[in-house]
PDB file of N, CA and C in Angstrom:
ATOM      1  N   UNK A   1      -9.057  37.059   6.341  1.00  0.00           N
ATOM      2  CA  UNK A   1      -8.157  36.662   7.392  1.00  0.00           C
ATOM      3  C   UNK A   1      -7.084  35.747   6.802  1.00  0.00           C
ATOM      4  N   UNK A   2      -6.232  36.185   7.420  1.00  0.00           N
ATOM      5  CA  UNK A   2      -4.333  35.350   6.756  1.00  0.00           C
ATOM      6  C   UNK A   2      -4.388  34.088   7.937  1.00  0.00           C
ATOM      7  N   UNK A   3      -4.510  32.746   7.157  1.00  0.00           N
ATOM      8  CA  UNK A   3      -4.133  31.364   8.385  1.00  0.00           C
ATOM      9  C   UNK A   3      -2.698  31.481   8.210  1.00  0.00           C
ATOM     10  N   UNK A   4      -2.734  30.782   9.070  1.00  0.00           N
ATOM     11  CA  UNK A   4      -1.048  29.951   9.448  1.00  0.00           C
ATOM     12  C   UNK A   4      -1.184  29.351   8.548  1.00  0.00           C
ATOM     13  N   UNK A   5      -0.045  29.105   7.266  1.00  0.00           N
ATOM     14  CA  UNK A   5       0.134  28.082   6.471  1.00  0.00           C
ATOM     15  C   UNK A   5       1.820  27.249   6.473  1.00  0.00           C
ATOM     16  N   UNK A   6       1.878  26.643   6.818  1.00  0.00           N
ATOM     17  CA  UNK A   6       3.510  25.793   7.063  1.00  0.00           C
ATOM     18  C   UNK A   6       4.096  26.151   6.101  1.00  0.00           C
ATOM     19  N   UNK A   7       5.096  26.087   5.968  1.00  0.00           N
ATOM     20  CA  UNK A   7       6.167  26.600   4.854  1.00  0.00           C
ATOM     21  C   UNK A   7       7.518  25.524   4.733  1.00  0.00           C
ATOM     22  N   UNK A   8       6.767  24.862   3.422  1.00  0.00           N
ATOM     23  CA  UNK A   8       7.778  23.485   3.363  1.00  0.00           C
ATOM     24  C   UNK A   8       8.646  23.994   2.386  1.00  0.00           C
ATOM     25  N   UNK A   9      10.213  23.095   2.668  1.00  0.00           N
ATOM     26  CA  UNK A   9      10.562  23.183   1.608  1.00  0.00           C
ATOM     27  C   UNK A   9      10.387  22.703   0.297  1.00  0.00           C
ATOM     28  N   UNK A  10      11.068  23.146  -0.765  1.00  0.00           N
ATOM     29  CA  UNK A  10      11.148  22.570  -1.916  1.00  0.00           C
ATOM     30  C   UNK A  10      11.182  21.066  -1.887  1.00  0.00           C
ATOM     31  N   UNK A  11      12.846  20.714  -1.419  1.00  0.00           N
ATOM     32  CA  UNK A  11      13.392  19.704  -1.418  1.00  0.00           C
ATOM     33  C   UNK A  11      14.226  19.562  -0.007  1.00  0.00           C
ATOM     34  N   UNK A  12      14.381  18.034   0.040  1.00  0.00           N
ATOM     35  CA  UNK A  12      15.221  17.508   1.554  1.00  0.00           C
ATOM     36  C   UNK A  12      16.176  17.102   0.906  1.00  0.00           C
ATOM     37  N   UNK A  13      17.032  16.597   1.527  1.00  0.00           N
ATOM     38  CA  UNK A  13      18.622  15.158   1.112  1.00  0.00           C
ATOM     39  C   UNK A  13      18.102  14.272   1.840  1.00  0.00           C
ATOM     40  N   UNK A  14      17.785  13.189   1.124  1.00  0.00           N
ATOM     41  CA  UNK A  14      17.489  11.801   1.397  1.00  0.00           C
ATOM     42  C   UNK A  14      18.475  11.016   1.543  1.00  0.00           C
ATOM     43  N   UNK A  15      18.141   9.860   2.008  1.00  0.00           N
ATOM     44  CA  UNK A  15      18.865   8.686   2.524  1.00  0.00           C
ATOM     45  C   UNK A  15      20.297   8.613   1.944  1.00  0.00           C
ATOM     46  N   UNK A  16      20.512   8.797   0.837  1.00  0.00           N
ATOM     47  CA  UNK A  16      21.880   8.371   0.381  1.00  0.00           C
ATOM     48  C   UNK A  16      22.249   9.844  -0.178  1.00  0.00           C
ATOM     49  N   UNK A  17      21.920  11.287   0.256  1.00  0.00           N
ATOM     50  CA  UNK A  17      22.428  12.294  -0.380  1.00  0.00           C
ATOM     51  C   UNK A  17      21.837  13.152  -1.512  1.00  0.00           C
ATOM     52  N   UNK A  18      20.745  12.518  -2.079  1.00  0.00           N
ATOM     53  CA  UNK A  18      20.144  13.372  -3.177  1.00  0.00           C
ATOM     54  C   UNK A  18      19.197  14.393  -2.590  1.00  0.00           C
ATOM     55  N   UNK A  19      18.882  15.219  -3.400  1.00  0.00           N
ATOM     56  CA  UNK A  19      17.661  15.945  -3.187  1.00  0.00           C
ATOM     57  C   UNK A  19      16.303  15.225  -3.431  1.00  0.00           C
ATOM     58  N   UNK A  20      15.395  15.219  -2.225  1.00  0.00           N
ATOM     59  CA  UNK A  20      14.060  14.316  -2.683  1.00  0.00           C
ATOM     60  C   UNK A  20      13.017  15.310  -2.709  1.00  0.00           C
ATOM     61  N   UNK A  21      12.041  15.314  -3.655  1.00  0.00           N
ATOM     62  CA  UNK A  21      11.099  16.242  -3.765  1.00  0.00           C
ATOM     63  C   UNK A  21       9.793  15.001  -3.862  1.00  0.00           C
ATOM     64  N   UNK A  22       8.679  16.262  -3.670  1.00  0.00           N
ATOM     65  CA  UNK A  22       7.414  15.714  -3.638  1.00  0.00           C
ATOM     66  C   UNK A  22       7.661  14.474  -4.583  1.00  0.00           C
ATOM     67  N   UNK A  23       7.752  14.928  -5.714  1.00  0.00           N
ATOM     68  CA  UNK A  23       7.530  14.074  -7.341  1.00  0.00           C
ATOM     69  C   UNK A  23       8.654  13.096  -6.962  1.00  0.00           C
ATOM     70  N   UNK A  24       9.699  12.678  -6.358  1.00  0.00           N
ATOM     71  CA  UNK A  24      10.507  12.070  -6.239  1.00  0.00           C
ATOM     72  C   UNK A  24      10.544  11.099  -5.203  1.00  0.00           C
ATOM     73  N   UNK A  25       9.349  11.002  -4.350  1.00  0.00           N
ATOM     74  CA  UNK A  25       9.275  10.328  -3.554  1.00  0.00           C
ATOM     75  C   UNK A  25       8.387   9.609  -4.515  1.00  0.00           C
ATOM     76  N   UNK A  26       8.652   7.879  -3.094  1.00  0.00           N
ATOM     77  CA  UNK A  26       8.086   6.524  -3.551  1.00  0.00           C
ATOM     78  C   UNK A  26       6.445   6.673  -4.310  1.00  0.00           C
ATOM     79  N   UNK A  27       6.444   6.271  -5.357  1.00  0.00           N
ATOM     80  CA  UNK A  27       4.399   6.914  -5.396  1.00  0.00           C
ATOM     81  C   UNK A  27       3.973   6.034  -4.578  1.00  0.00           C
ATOM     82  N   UNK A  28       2.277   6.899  -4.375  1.00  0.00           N
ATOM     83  CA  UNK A  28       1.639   6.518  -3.377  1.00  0.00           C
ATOM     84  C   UNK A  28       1.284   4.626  -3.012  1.00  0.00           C
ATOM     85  N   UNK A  29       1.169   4.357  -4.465  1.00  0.00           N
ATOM     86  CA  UNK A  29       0.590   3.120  -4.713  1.00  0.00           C
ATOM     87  C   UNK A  29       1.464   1.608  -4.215  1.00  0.00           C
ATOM     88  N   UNK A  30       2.731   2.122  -3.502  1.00  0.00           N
ATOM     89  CA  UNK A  30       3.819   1.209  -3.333  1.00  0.00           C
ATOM     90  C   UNK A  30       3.127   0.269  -2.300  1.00  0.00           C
ATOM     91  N   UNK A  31       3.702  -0.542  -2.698  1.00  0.00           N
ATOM     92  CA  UNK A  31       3.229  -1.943  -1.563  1.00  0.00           C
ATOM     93  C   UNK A  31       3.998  -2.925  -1.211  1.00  0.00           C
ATOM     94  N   UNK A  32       5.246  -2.637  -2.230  1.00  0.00           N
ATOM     95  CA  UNK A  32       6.856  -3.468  -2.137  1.00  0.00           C
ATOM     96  C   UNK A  32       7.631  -2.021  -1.419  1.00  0.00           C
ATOM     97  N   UNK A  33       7.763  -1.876   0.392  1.00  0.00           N
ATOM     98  CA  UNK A  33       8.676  -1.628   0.839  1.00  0.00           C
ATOM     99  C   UNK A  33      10.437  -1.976   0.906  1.00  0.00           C
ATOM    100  N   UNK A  34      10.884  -1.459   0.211  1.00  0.00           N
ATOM    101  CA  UNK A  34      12.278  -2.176   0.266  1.00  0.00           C
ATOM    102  C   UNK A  34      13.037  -0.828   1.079  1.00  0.00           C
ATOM    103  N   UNK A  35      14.659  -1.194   1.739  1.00  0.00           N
ATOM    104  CA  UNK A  35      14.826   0.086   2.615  1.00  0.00           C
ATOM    105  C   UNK A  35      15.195   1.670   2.219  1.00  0.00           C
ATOM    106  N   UNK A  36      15.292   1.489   1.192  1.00  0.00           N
ATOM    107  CA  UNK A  36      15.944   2.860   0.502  1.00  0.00           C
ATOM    108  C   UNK A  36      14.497   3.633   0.389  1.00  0.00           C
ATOM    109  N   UNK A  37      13.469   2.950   0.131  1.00  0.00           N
ATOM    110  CA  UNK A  37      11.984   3.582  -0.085  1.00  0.00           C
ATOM    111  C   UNK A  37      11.249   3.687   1.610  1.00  0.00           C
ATOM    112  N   UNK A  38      11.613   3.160   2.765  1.00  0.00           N
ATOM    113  CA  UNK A  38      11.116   3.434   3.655  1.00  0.00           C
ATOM    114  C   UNK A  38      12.111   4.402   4.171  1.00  0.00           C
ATOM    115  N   UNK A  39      13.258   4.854   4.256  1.00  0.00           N
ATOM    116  CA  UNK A  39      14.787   5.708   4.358  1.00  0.00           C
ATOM    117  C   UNK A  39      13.853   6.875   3.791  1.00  0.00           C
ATOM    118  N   UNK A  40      13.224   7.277   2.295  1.00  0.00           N
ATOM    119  CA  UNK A  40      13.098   8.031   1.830  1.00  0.00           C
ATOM    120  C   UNK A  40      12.185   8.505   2.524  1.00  0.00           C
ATOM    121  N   UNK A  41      11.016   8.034   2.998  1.00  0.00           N
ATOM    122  CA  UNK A  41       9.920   8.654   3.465  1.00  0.00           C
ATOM    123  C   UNK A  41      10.217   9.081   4.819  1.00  0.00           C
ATOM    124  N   UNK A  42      10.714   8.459   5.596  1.00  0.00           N
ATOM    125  CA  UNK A  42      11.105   8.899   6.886  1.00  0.00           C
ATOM    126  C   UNK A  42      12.082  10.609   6.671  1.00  0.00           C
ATOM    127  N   UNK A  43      12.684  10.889   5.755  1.00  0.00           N
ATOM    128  CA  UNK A  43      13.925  11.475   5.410  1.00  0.00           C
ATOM    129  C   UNK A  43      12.797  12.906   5.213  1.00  0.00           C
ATOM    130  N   UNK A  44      11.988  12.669   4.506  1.00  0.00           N
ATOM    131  CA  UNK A  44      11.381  13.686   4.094  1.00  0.00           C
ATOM    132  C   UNK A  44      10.037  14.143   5.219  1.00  0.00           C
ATOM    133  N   UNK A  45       9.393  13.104   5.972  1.00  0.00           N
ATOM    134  CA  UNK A  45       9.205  13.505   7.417  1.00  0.00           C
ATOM    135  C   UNK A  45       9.864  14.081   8.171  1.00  0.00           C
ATOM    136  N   UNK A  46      11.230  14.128   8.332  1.00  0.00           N
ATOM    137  CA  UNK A  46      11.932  14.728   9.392  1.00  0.00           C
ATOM    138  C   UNK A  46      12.383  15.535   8.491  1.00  0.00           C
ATOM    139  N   UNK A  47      12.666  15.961   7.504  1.00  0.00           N
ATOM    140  CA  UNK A  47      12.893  16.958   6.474  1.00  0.00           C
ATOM    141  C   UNK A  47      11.813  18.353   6.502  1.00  0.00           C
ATOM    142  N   UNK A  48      10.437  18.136   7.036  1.00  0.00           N
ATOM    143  CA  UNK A  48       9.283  19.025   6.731  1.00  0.00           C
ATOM    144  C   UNK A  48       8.821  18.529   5.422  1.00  0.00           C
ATOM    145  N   UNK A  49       9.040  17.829   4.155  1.00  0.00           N
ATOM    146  CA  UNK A  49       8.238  17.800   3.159  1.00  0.00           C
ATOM    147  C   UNK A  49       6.610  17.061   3.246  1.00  0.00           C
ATOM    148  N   UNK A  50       7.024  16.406   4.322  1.00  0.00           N
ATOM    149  CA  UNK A  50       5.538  15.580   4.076  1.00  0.00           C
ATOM    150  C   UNK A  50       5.238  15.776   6.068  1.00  0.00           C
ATOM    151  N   UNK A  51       4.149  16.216   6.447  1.00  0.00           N
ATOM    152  CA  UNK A  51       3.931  15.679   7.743  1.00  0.00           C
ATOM    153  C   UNK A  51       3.635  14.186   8.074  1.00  0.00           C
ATOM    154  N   UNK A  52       3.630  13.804   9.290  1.00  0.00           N
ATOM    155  CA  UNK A  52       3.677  12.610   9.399  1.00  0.00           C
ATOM    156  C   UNK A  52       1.889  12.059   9.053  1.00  0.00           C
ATOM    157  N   UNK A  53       1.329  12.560   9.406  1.00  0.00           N
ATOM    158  CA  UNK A  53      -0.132  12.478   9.085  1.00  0.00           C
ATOM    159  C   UNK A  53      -0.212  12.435   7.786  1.00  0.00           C
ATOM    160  N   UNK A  54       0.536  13.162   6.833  1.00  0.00           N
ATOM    161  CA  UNK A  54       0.116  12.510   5.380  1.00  0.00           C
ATOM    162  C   UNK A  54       0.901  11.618   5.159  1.00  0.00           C
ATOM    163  N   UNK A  55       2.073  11.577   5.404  1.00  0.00           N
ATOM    164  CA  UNK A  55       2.704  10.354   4.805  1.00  0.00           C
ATOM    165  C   UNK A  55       2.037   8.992   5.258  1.00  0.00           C
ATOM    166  N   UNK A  56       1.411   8.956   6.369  1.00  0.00           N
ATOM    167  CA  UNK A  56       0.758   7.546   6.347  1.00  0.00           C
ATOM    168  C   UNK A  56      -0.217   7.804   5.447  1.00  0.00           C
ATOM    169  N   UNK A  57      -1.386   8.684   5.520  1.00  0.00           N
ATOM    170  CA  UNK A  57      -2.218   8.803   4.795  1.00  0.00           C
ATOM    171  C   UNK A  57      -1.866   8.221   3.082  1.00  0.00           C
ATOM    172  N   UNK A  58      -0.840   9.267   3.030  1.00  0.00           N
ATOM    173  CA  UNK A  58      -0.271   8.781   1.628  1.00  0.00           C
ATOM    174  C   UNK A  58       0.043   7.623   1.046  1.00  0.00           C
ATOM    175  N   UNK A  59       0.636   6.914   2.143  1.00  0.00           N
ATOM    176  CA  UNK A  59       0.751   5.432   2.041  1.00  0.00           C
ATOM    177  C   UNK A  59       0.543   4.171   2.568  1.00  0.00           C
ATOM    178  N   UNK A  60      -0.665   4.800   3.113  1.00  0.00           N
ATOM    179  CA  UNK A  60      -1.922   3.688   4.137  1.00  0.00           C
ATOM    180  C   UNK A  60      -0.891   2.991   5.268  1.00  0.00           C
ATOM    181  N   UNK A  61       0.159   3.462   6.038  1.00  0.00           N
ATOM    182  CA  UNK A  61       0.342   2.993   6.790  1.00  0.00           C
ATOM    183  C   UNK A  61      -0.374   3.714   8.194  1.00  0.00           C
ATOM    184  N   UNK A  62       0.226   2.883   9.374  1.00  0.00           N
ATOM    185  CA  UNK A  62      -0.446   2.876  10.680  1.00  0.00           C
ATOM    186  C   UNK A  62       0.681   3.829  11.230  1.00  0.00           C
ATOM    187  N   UNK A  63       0.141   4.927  11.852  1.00  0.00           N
ATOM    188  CA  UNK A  63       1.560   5.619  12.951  1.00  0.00           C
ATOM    189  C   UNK A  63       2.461   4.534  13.584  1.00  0.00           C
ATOM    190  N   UNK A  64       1.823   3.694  13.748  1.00  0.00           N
ATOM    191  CA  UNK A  64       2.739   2.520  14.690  1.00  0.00           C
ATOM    192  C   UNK A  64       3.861   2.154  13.583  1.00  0.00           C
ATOM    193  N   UNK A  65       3.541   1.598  12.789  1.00  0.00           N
ATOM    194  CA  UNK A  65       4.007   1.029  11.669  1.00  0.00           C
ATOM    195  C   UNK A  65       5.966   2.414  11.135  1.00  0.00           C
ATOM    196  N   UNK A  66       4.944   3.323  11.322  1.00  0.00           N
ATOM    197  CA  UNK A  66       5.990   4.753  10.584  1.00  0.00           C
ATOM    198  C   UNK A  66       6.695   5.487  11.827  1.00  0.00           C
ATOM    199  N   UNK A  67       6.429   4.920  12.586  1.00  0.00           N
ATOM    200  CA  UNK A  67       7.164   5.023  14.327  1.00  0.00           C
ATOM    201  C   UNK A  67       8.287   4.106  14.480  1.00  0.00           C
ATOM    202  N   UNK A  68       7.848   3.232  14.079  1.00  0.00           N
ATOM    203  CA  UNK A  68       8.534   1.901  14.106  1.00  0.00           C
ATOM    204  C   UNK A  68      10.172   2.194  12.546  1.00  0.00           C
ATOM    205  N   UNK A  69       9.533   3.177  12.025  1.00  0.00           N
ATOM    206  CA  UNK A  69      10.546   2.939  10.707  1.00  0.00           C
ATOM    207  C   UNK A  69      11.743   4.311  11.362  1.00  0.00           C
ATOM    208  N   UNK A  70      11.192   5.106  11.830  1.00  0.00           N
ATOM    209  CA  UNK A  70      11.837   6.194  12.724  1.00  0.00           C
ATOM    210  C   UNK A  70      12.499   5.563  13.512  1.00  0.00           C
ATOM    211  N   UNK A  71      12.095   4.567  14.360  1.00  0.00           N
ATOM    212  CA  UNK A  71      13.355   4.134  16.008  1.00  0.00           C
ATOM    213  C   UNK A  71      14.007   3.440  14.905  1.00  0.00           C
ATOM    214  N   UNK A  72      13.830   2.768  13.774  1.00  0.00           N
ATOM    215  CA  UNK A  72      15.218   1.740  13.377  1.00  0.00           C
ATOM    216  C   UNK A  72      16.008   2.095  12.733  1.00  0.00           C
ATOM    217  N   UNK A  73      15.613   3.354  12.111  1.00  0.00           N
ATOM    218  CA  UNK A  73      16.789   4.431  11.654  1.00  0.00           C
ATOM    219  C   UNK A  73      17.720   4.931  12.711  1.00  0.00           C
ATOM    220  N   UNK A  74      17.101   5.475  13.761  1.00  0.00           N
ATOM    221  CA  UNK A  74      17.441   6.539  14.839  1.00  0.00           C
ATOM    222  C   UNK A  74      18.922   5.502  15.237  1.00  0.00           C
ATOM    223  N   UNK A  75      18.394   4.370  15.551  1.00  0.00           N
ATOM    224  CA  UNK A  75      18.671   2.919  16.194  1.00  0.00           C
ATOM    225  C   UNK A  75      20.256   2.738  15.188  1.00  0.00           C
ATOM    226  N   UNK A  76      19.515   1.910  13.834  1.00  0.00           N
ATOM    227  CA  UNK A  76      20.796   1.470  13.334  1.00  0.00           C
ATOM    228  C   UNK A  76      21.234   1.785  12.249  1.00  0.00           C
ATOM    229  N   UNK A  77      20.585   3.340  12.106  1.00  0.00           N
ATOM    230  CA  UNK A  77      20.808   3.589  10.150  1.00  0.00           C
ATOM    231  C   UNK A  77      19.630   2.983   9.121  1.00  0.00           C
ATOM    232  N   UNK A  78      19.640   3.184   8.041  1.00  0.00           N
ATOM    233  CA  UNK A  78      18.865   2.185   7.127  1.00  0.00           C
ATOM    234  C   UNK A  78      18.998   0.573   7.340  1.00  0.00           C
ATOM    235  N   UNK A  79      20.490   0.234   7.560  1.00  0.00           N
ATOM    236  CA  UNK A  79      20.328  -1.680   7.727  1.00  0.00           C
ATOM    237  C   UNK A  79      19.260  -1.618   8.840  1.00  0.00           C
ATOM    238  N   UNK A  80      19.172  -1.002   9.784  1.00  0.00           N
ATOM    239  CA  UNK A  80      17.894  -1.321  10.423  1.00  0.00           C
ATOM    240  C   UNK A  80      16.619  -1.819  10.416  1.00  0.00           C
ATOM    241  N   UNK A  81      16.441  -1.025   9.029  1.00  0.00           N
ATOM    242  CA  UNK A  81      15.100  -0.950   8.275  1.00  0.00           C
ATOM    243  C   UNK A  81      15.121  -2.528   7.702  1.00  0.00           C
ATOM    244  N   UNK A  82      15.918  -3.217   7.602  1.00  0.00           N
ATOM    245  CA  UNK A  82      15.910  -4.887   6.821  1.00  0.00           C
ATOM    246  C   UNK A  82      14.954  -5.063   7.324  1.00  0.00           C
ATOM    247  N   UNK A  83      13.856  -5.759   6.252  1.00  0.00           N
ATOM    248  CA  UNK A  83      12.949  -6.537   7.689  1.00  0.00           C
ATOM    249  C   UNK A  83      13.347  -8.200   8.134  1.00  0.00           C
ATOM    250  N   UNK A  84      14.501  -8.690   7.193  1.00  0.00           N
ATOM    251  CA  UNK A  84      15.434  -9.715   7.790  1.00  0.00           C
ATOM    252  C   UNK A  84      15.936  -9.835   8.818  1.00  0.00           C
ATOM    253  N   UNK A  85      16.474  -8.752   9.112  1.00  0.00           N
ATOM    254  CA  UNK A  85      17.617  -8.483  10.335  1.00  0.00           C
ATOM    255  C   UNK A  85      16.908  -7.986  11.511  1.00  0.00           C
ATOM    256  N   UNK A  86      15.316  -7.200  11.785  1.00  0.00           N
ATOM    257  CA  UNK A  86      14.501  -6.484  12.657  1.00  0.00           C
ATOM    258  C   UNK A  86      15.362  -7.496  14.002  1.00  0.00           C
ATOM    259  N   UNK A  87      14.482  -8.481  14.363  1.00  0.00           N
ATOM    260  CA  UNK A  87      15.268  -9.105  15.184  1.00  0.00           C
ATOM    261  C   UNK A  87      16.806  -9.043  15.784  1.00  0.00           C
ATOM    262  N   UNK A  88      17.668  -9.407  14.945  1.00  0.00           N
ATOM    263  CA  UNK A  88      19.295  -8.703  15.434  1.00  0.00           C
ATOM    264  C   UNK A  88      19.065  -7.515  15.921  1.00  0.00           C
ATOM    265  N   UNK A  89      18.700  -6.797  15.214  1.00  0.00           N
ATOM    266  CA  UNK A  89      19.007  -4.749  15.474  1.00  0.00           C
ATOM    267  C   UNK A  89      18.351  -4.766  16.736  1.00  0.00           C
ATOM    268  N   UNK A  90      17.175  -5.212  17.024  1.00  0.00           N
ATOM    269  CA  UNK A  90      16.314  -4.648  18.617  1.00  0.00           C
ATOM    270  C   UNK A  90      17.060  -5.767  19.475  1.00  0.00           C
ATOM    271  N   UNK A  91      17.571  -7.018  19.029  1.00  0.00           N
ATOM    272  CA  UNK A  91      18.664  -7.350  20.245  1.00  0.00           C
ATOM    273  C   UNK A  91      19.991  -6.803  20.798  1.00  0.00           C
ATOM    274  N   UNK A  92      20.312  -6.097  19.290  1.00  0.00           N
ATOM    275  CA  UNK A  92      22.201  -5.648  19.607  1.00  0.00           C
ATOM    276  C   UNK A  92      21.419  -4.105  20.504  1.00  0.00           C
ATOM    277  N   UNK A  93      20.263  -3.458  20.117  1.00  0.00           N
ATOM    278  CA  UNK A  93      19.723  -2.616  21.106  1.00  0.00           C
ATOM    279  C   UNK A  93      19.655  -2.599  22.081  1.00  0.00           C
ATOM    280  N   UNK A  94      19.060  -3.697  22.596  1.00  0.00           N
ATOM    281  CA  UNK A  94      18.676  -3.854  24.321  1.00  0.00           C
ATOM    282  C   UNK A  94      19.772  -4.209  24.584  1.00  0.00           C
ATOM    283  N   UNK A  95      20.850  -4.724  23.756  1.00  0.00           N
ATOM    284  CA  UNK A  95      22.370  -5.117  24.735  1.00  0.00           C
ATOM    285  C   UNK A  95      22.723  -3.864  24.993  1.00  0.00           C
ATOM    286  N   UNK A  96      22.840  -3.058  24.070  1.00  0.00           N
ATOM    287  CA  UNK A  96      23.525  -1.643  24.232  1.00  0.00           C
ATOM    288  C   UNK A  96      23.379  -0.978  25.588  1.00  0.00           C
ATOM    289  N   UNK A  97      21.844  -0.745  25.495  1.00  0.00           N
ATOM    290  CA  UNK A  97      21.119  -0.347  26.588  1.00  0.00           C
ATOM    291  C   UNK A  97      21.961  -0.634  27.477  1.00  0.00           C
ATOM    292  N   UNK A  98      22.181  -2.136  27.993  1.00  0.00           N
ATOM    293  CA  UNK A  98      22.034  -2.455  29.176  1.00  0.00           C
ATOM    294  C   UNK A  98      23.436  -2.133  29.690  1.00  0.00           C
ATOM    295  N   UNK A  99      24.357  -1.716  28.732  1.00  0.00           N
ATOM    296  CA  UNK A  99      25.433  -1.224  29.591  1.00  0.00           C
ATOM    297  C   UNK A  99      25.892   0.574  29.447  1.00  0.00           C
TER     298      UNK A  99
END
């Protein structure tokens, strides 16, 4: 019997334009998030290379956590992703909102 098997691509365009492949993403072992490396993983989630279930897996985060890196892209681009600035970005947000 033939399963359903997903059909990823090769490669996505990541955050700033390159092609990101498996081998080219952050390795697993990262523990210094900086934004170009959380940009990348999100990029290649919404790309098809990685489902979202492995990419946490892959990099021990929490869905909450990789949910959270999705709205601040969606939100404000990569500066979003600062974790300096988190604060500003979900305020200039809810201002937005409100008009």
């Amino acid at each position: 019997m033939i399963e359903n098997q997903k059909i990823r691509p090769a490669q996505v365009i990541g955050p700033l334009g390159e092609p990101l492949t498996l081998d080219s993403l952050p390795p697993s072992t990262t523990t210094r998030w900086v934004v170009r490396r959380k940009a990348e993983v999100v990029a290649a989630v919404n790309g098809g290379l990685l489902s979202v279930d492995e990419a946490c897996e892959r990099y021990g985060l929490t869905l909450e956590e990789f949910a959270g890196w999705q709205r601040s892209i969606d939100r404000s681009g990569m500066p979003g992703l600062r974790v300096t600035r988190i604060q500003h970005y979900r305020d200039l947000y809810e201002r937005q909102q409100r008009f």
